[in-house]
C-alpha atoms as a PDB file:
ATOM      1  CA  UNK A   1     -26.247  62.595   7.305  1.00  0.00           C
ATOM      2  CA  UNK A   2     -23.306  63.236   5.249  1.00  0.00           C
ATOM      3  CA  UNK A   3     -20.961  64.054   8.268  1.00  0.00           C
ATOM      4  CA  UNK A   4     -22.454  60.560  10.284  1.00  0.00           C
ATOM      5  CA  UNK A   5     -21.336  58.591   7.093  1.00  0.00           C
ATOM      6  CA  UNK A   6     -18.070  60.199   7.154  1.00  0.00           C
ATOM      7  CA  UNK A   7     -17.664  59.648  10.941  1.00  0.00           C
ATOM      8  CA  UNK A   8     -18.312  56.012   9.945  1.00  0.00           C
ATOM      9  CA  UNK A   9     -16.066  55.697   7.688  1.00  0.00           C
ATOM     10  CA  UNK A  10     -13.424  57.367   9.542  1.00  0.00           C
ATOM     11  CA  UNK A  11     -13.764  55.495  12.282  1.00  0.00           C
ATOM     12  CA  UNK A  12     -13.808  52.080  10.436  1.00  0.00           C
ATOM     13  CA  UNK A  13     -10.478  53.045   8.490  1.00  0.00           C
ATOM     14  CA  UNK A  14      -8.856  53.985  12.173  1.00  0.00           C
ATOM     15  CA  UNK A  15     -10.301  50.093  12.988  1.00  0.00           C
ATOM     16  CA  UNK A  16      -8.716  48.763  10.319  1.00  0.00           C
ATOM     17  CA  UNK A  17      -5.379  50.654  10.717  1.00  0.00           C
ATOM     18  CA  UNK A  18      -5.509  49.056  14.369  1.00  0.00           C
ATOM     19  CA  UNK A  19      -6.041  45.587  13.306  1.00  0.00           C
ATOM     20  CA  UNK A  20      -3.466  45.654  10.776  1.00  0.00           C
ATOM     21  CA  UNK A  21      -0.540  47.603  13.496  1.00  0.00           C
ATOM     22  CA  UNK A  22      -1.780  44.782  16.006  1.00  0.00           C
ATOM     23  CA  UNK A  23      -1.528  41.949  13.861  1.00  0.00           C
ATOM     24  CA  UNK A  24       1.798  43.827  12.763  1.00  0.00           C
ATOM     25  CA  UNK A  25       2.551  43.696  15.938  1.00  0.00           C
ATOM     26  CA  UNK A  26       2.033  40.431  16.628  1.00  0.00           C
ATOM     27  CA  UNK A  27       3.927  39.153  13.526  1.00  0.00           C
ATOM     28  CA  UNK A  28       7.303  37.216  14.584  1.00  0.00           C
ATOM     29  CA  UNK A  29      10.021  39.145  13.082  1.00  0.00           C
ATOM     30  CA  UNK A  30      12.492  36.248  13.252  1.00  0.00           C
ATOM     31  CA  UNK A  31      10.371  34.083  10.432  1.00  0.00           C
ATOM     32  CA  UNK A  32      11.585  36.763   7.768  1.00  0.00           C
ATOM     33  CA  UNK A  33      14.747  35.433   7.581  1.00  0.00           C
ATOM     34  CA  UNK A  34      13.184  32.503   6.078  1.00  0.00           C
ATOM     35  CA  UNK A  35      14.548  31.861   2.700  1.00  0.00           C
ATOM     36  CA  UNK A  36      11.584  31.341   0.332  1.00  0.00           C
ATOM     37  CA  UNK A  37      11.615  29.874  -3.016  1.00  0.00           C
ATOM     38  CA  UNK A  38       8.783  30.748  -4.729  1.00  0.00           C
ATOM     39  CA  UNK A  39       8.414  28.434  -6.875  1.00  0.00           C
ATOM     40  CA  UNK A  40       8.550  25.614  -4.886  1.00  0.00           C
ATOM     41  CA  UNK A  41       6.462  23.524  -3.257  1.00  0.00           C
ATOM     42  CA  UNK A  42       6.331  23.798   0.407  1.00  0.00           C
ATOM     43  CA  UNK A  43       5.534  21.375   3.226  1.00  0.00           C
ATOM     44  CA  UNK A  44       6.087  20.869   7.104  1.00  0.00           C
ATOM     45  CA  UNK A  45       7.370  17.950   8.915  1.00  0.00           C
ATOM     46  CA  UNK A  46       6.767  17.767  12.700  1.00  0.00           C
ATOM     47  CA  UNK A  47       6.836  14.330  15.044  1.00  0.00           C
ATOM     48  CA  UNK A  48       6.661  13.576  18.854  1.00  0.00           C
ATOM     49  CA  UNK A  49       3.736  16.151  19.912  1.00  0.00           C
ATOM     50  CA  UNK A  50       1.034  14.795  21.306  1.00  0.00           C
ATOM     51  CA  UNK A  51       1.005  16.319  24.970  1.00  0.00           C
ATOM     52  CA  UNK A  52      -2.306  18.114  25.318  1.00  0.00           C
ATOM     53  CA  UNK A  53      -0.197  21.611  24.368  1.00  0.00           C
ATOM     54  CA  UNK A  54       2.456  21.017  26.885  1.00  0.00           C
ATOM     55  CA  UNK A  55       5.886  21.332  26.750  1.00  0.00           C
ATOM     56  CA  UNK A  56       5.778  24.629  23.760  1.00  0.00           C
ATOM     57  CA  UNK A  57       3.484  22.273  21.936  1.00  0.00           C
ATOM     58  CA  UNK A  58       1.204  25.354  21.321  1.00  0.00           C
ATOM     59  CA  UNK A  59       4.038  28.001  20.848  1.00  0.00           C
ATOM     60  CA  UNK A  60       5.247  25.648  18.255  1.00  0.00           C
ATOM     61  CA  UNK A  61       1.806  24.937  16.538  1.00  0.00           C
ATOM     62  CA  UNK A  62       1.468  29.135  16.524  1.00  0.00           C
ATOM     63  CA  UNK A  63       4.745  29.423  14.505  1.00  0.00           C
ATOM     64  CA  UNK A  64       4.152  26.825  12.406  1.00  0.00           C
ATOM     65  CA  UNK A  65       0.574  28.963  11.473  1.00  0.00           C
ATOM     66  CA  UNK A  66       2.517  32.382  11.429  1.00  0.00           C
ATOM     67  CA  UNK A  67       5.003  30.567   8.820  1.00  0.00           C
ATOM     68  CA  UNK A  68       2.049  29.640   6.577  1.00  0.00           C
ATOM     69  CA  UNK A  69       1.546  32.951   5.872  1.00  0.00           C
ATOM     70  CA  UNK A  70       4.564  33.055   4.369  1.00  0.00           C
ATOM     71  CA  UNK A  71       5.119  30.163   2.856  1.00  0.00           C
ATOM     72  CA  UNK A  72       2.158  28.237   2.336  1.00  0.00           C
ATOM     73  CA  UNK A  73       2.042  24.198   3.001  1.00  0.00           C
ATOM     74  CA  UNK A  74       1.004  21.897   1.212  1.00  0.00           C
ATOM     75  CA  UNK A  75       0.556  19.163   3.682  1.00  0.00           C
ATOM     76  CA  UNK A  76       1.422  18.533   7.323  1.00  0.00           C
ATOM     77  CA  UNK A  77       4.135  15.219   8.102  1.00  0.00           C
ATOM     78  CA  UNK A  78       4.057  13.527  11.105  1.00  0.00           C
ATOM     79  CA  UNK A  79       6.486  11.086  11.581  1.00  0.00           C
ATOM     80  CA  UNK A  80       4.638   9.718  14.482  1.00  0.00           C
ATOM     81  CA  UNK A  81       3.966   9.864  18.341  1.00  0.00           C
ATOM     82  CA  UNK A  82       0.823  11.750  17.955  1.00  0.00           C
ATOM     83  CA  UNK A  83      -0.602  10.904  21.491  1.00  0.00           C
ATOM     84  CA  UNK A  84       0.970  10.585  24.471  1.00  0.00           C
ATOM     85  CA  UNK A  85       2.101   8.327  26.397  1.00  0.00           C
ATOM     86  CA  UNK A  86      -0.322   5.543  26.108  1.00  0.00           C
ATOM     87  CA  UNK A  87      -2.371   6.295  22.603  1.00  0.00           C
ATOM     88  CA  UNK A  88      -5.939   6.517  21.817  1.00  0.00           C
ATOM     89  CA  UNK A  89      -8.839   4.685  23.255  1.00  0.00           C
ATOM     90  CA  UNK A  90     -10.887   5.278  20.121  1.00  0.00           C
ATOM     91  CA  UNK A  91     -12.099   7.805  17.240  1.00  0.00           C
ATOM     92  CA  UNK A  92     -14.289   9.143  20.390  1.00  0.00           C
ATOM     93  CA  UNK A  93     -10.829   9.822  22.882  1.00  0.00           C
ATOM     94  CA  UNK A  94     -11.255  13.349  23.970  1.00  0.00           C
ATOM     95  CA  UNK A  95      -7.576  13.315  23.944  1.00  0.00           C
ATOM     96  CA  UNK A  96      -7.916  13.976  19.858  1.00  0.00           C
ATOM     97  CA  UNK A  97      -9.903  16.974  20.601  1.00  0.00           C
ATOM     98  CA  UNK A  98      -7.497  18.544  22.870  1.00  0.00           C
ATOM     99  CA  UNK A  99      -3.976  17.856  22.033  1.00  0.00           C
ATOM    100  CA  UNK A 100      -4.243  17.554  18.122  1.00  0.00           C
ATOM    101  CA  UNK A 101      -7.619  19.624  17.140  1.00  0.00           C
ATOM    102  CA  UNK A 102      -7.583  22.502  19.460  1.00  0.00           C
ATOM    103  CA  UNK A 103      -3.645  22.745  18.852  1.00  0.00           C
ATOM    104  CA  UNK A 104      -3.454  22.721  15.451  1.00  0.00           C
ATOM    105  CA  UNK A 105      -6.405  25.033  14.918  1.00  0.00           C
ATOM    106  CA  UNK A 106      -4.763  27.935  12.818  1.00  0.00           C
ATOM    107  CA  UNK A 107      -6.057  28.486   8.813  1.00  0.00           C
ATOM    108  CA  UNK A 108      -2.816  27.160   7.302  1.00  0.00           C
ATOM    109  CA  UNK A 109      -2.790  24.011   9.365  1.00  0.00           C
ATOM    110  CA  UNK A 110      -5.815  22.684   7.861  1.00  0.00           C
ATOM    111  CA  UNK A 111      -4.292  21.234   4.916  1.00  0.00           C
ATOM    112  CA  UNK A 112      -3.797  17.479   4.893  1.00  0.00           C
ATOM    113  CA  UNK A 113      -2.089  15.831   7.643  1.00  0.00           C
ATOM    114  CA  UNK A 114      -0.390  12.628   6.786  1.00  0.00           C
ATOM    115  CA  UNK A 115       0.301  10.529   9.916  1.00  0.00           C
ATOM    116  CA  UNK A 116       2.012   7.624  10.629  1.00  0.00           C
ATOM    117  CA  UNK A 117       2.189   5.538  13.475  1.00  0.00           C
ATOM    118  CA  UNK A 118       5.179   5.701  16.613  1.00  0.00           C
ATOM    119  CA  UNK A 119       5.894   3.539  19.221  1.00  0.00           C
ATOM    120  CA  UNK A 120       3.561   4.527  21.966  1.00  0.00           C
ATOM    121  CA  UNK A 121       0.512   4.644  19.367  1.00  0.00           C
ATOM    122  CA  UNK A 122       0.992   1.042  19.526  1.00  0.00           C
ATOM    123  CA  UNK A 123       0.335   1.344  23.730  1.00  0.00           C
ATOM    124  CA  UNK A 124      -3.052   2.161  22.893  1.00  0.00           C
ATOM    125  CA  UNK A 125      -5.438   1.306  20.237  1.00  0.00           C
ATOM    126  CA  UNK A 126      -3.392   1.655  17.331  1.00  0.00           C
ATOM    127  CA  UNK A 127      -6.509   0.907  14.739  1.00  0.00           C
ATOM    128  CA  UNK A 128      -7.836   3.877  16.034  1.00  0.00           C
ATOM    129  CA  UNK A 129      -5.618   6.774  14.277  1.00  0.00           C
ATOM    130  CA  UNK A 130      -6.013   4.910  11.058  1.00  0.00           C
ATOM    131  CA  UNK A 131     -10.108   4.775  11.853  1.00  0.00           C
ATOM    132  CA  UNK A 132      -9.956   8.808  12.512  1.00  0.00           C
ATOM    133  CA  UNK A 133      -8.980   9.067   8.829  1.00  0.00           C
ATOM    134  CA  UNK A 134     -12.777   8.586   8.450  1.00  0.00           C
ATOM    135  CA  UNK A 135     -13.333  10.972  10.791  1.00  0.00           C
ATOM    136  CA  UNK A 136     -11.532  14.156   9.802  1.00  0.00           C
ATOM    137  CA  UNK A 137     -10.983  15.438   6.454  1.00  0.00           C
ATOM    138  CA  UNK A 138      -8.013  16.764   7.407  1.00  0.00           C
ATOM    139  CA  UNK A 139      -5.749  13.268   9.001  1.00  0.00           C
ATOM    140  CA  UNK A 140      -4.752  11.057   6.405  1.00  0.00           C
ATOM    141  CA  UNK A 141      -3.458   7.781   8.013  1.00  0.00           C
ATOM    142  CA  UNK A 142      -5.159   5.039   5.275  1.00  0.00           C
ATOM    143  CA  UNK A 143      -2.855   2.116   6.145  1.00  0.00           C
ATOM    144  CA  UNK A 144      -0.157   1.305   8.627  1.00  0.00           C
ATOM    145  CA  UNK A 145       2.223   1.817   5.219  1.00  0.00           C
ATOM    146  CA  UNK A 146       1.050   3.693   2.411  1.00  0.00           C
ATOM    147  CA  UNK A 147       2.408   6.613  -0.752  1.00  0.00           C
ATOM    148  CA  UNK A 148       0.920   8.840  -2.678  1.00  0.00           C
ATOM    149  CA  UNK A 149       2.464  11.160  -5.540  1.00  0.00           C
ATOM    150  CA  UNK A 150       2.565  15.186  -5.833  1.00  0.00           C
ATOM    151  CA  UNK A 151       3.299  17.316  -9.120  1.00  0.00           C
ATOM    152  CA  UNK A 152       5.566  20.067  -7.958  1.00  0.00           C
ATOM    153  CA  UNK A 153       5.056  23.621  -9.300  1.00  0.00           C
ATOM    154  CA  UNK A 154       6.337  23.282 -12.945  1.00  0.00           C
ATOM    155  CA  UNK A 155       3.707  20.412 -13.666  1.00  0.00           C
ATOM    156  CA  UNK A 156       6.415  18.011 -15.197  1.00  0.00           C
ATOM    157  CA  UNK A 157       8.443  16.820 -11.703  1.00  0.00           C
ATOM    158  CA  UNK A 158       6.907  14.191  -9.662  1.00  0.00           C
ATOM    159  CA  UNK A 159       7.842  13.302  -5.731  1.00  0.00           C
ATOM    160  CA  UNK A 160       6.992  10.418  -4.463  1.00  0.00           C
ATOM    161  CA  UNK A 161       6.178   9.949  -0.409  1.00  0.00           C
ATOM    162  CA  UNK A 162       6.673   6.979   1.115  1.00  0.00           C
ATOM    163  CA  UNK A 163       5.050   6.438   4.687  1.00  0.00           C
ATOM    164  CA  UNK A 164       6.755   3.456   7.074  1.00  0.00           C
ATOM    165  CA  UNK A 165       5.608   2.123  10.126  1.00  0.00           C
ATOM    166  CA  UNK A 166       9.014   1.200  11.287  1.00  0.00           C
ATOM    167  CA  UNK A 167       7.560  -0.183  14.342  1.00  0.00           C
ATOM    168  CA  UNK A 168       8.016  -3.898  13.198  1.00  0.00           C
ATOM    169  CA  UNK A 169      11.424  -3.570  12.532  1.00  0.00           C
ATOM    170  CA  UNK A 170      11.877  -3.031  16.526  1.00  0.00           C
ATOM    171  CA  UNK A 171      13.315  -6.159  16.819  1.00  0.00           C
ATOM    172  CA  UNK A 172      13.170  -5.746  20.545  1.00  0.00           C
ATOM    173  CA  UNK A 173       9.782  -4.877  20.383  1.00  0.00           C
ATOM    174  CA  UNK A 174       8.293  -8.555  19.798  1.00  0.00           C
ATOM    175  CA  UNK A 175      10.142  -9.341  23.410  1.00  0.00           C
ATOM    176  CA  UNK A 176       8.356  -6.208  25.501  1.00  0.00           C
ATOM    177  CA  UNK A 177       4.770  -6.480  26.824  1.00  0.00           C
ATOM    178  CA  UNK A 178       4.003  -2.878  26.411  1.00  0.00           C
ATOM    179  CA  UNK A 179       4.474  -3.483  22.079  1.00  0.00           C
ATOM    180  CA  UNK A 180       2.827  -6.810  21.838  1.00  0.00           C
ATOM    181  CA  UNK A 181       0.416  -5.197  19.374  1.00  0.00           C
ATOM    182  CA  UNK A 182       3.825  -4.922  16.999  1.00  0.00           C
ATOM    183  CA  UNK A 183       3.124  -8.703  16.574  1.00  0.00           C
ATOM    184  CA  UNK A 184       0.109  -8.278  14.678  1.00  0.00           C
ATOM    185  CA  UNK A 185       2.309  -6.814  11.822  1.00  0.00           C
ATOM    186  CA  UNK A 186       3.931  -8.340   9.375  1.00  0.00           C
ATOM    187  CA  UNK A 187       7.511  -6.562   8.556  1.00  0.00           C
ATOM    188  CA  UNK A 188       8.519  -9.050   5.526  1.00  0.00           C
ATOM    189  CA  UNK A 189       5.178  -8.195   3.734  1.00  0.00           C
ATOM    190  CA  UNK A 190       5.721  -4.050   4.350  1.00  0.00           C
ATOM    191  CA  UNK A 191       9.555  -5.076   3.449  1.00  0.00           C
ATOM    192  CA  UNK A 192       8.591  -6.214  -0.060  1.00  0.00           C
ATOM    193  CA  UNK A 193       6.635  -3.419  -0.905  1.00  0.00           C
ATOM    194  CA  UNK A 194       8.713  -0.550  -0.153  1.00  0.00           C
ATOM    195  CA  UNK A 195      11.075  -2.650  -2.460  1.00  0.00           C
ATOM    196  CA  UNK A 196       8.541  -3.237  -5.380  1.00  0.00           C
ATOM    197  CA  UNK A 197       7.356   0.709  -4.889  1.00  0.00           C
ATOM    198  CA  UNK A 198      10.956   2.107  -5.202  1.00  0.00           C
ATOM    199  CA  UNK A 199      12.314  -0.330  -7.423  1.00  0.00           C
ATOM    200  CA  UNK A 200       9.233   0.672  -9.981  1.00  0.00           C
ATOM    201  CA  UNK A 201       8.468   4.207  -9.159  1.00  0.00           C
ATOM    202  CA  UNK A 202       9.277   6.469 -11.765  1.00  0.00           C
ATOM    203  CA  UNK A 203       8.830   9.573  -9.546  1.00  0.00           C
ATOM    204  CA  UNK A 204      11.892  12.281  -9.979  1.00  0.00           C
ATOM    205  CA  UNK A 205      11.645  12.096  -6.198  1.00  0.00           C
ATOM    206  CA  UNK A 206      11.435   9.191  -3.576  1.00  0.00           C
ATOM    207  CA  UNK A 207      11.244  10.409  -0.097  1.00  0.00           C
ATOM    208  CA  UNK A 208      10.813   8.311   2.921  1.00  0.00           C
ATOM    209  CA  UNK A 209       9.336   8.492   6.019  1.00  0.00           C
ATOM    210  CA  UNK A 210       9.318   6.799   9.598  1.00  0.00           C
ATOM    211  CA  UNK A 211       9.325   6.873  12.668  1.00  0.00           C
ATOM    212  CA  UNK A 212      12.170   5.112  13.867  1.00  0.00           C
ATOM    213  CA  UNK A 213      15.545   7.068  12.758  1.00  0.00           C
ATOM    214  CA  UNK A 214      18.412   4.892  10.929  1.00  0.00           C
ATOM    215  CA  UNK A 215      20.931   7.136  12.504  1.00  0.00           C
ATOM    216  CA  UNK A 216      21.136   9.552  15.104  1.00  0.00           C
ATOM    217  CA  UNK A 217      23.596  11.661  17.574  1.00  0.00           C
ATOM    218  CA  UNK A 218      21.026  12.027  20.207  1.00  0.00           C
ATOM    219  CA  UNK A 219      19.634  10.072  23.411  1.00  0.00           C
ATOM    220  CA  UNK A 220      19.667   6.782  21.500  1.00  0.00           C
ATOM    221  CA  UNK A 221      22.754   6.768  19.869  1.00  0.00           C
ATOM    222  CA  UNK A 222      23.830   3.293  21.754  1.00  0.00           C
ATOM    223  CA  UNK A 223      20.663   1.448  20.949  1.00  0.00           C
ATOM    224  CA  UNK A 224      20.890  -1.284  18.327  1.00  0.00           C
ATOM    225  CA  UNK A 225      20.368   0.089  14.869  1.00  0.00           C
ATOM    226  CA  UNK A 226      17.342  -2.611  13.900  1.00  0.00           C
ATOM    227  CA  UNK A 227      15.690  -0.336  11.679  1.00  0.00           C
ATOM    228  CA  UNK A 228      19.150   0.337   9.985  1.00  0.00           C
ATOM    229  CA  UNK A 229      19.732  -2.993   9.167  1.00  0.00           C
ATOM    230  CA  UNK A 230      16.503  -3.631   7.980  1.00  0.00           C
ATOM    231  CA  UNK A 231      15.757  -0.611   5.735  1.00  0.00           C
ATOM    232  CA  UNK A 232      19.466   0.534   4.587  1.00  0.00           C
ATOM    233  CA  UNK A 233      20.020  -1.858   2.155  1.00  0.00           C
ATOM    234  CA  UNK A 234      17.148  -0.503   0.527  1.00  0.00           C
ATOM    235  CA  UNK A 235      17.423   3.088   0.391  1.00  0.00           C
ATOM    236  CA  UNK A 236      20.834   3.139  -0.792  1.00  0.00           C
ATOM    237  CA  UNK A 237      20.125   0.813  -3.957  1.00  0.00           C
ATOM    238  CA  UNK A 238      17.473   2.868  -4.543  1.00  0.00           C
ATOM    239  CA  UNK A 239      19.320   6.132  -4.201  1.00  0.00           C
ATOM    240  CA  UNK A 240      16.503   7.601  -2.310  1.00  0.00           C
ATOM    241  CA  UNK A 241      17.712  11.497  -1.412  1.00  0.00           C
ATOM    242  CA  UNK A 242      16.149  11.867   2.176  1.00  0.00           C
ATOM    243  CA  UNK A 243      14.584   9.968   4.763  1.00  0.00           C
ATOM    244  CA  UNK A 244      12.569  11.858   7.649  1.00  0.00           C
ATOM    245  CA  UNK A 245      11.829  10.136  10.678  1.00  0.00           C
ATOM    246  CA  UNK A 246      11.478  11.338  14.668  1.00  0.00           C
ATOM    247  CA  UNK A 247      11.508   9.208  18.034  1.00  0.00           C
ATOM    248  CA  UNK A 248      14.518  11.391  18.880  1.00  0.00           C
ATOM    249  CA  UNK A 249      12.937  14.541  20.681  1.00  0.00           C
ATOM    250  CA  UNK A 250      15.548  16.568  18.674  1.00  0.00           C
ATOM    251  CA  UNK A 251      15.882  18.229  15.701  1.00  0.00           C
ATOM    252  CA  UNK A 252      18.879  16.621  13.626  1.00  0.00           C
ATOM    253  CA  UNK A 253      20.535  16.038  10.317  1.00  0.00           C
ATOM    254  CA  UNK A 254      23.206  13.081   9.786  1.00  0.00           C
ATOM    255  CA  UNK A 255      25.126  12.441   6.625  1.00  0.00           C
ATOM    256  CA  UNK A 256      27.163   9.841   7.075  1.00  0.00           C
ATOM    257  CA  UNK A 257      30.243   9.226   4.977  1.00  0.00           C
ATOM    258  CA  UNK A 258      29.962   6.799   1.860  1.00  0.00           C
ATOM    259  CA  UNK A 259      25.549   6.955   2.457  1.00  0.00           C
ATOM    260  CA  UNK A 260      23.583   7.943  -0.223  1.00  0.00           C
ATOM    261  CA  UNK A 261      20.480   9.300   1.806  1.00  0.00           C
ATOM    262  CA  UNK A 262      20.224  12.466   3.809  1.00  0.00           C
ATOM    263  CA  UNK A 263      18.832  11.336   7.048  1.00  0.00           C
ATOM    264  CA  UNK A 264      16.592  14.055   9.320  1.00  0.00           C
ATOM    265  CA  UNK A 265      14.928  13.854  12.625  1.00  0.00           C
ATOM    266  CA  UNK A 266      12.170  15.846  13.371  1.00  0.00           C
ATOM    267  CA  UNK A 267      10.964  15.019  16.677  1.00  0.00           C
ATOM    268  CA  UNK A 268      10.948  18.040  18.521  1.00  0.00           C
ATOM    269  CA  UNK A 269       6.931  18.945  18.617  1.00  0.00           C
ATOM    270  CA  UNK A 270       6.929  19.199  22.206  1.00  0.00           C
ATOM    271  CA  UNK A 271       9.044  17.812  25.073  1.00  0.00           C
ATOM    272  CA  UNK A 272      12.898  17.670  24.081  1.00  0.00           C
ATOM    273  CA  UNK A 273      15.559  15.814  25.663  1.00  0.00           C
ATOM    274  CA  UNK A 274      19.264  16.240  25.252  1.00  0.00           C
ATOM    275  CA  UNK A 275      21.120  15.253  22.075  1.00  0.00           C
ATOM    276  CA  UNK A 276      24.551  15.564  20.734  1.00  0.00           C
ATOM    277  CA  UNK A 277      26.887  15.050  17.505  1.00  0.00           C
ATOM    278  CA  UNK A 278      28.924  12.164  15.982  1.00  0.00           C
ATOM    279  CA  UNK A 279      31.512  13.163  13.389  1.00  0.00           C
ATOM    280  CA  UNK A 280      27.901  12.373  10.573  1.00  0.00           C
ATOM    281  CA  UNK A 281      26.243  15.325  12.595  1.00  0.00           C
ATOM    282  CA  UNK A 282      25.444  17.933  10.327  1.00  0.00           C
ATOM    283  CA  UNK A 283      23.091  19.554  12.554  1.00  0.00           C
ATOM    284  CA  UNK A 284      21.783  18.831  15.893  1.00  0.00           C
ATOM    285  CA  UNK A 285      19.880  20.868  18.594  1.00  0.00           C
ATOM    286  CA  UNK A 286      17.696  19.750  21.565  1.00  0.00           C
ATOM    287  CA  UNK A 287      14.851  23.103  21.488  1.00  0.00           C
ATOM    288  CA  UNK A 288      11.047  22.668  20.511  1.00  0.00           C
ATOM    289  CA  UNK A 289      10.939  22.963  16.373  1.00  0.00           C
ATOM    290  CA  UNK A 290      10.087  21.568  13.312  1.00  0.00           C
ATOM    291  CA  UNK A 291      10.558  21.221   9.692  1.00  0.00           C
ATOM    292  CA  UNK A 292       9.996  23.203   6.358  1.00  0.00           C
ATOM    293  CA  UNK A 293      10.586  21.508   3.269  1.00  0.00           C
ATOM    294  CA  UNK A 294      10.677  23.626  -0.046  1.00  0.00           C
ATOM    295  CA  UNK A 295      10.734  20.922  -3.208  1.00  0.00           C
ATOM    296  CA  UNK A 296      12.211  21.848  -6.496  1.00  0.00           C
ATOM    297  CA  UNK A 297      12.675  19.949  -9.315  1.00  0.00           C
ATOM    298  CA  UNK A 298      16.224  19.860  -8.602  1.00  0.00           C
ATOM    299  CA  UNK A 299      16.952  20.516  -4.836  1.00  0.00           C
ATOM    300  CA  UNK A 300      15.726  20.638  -1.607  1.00  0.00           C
ATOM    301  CA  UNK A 301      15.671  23.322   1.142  1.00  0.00           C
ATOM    302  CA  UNK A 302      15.165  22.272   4.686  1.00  0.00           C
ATOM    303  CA  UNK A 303      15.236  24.846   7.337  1.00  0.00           C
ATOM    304  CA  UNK A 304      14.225  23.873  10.775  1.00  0.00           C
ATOM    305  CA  UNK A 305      12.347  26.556  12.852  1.00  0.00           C
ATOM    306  CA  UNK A 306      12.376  26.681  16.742  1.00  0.00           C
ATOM    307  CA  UNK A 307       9.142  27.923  18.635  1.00  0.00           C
ATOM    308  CA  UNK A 308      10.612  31.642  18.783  1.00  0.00           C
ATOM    309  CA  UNK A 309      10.200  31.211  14.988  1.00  0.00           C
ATOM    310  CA  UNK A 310      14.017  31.410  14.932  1.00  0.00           C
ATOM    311  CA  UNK A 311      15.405  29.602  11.630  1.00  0.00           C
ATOM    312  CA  UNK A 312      18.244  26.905  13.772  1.00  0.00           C
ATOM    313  CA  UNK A 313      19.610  25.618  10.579  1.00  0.00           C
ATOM    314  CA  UNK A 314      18.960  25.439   6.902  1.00  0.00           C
ATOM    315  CA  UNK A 315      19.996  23.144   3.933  1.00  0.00           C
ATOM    316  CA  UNK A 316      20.376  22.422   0.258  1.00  0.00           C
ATOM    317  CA  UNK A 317      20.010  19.063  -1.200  1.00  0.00           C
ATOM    318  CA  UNK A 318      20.594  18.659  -4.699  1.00  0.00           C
ATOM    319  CA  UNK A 319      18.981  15.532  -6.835  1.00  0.00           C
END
């Protein structure tokens, strides 16, 4: 009896000595080079994924999992596109299940998610992303605009997040058939309160997002800045540090000479396109990626991560 217990036990220890050189195994070396501050607190930022897992969507959900383990998020930022090309139909669209649910399945993606709305949400039924809010406990999307407030690790500094839908300040939109669902929105009215929130927050950090991009080097460099010239103003009165944003299906950072704000793309879930650099470039690569964010009270690290869990670039922003 003795010896069958033993022979159990043996042979559950080999088990477990097999899992652990597997999962070893299976570990991607290239995410220690991470830099990890400890004492920070850590979130992603990803944008432009929707495909149904195509395109490295699913190699870059599995590093953004395999990252967790190391350091831990917080939340999930999506800085829109979540569906493509065309949207939801409804809470119901099968399309949820299989290109945001069954993607994004790993234990340290099932934090909160907060979403905002791109362009080609607004092909479909755009009501319906906010609606799935009430559906998952996972997607946050409570209002077309919308912030909330986080205590960082040392219980005294506060960040505020700001969530845009910078699809009203499209002016072209309002002329293209495909976007007439941008006319239901009124961009004055979302104008006024980002305004009132910044000009009374009293957060040690303001950060922005959206989905439209106030800058860029990449495929859209030529395009008319509208989103610029409505939202600029703004950020630089109110000193905010960093605004995220995707619709470029790059991964970029621009610092432009004389601008306050640190301006990053992150719109590289799943199918990339080309991109480039303008003498603001600080960073700019066309490969399948995303963001991690590590908040102290007085900096911020960004490092973007391709899907081979290689770390492309990384950053220090100081408040």
């Amino acid at each position: 009896m003795h010896r069958i217990l033993f022979f159990i036990l043996v042979l559950t220890v080999c088990q477990i000595q097999a899992q652990r050189k597997y999962y070893n195994q299976n570990e991607n070396a290239n995410l220690n080079q991470l830099q990890v501050e400890k004492e920070a607190f850590h979130f992603y930022v990803i944008g432009d994924w929707g495909r149904n897992g195509h395109f490295k969507q699913v190699e870059v959900a599995d590093i953004m999992q395999q990252a967790g383990f190391i350091l831990e998020p917080e939340f999930i930022i999506s800085v829109g596109d979540n569906f493509y090309p065309d949207g939801i139909a409804s809470v119901n669209d099968p399309f949820i299940k299989s290109s945001f649910e069954d993607i994004y399945y790993g234990s340290n993606l099932f934090c909160p998610w907060y979403v905002i709305l791109g362009n080609h949400g607004y092909r479909g039924n755009y009501q319906a992303q906010l609606d799935y809010s009430q559906v998952s406990q996972r997607w946050n999307m409570p209002d077309h605009y919308y912030e909330f407030e986080k205590t960082l690790e040392d219980d005294k500094t506060r960040a505020k997040f700001l969530f845009l839908d910078t699809n009203p300040f499209e002016d072209d939109y309002y002329h293209e058939e495909k976007y007439q669902q941008v006319k239901t929105q009124d961009s004055l009215k979302q104008k006024k309160w980002l305004e009132e929130t910044l000009k009374n927050s009293t957060a040690d950090w303001n950060i922005v997002i959206g989905h439209h991009p106030l800058y860029t080097s990449g495929k859209r460099v030529d395009d008319k800045p509208y989103v610029r010239y409505h939202l600029e103003a703004l950020f630089e009165t109110n000193k905010v540090p960093v605004y995220f944003a995707g619709h470029e299906h790059d991964i970029q950072h621009l610092k432009p000479k004389g601008v306050y704000t640190h301006h990053f793309i992150s719109g590289a879930g799943s199918d990339v396109r080309p991109t480039g650099e303008s003498n603001f470039t600080k960073f700019s690569k066309s490969e399948q990626g995303f963001l991690i964010v590590s908040l102290l009270p007085s900096k911020m690290l960004v490092q973007a991560v391709n899907w081979k869990g290689e770390i492309m670039y990384k950053t220090e922003i100081e408040l």
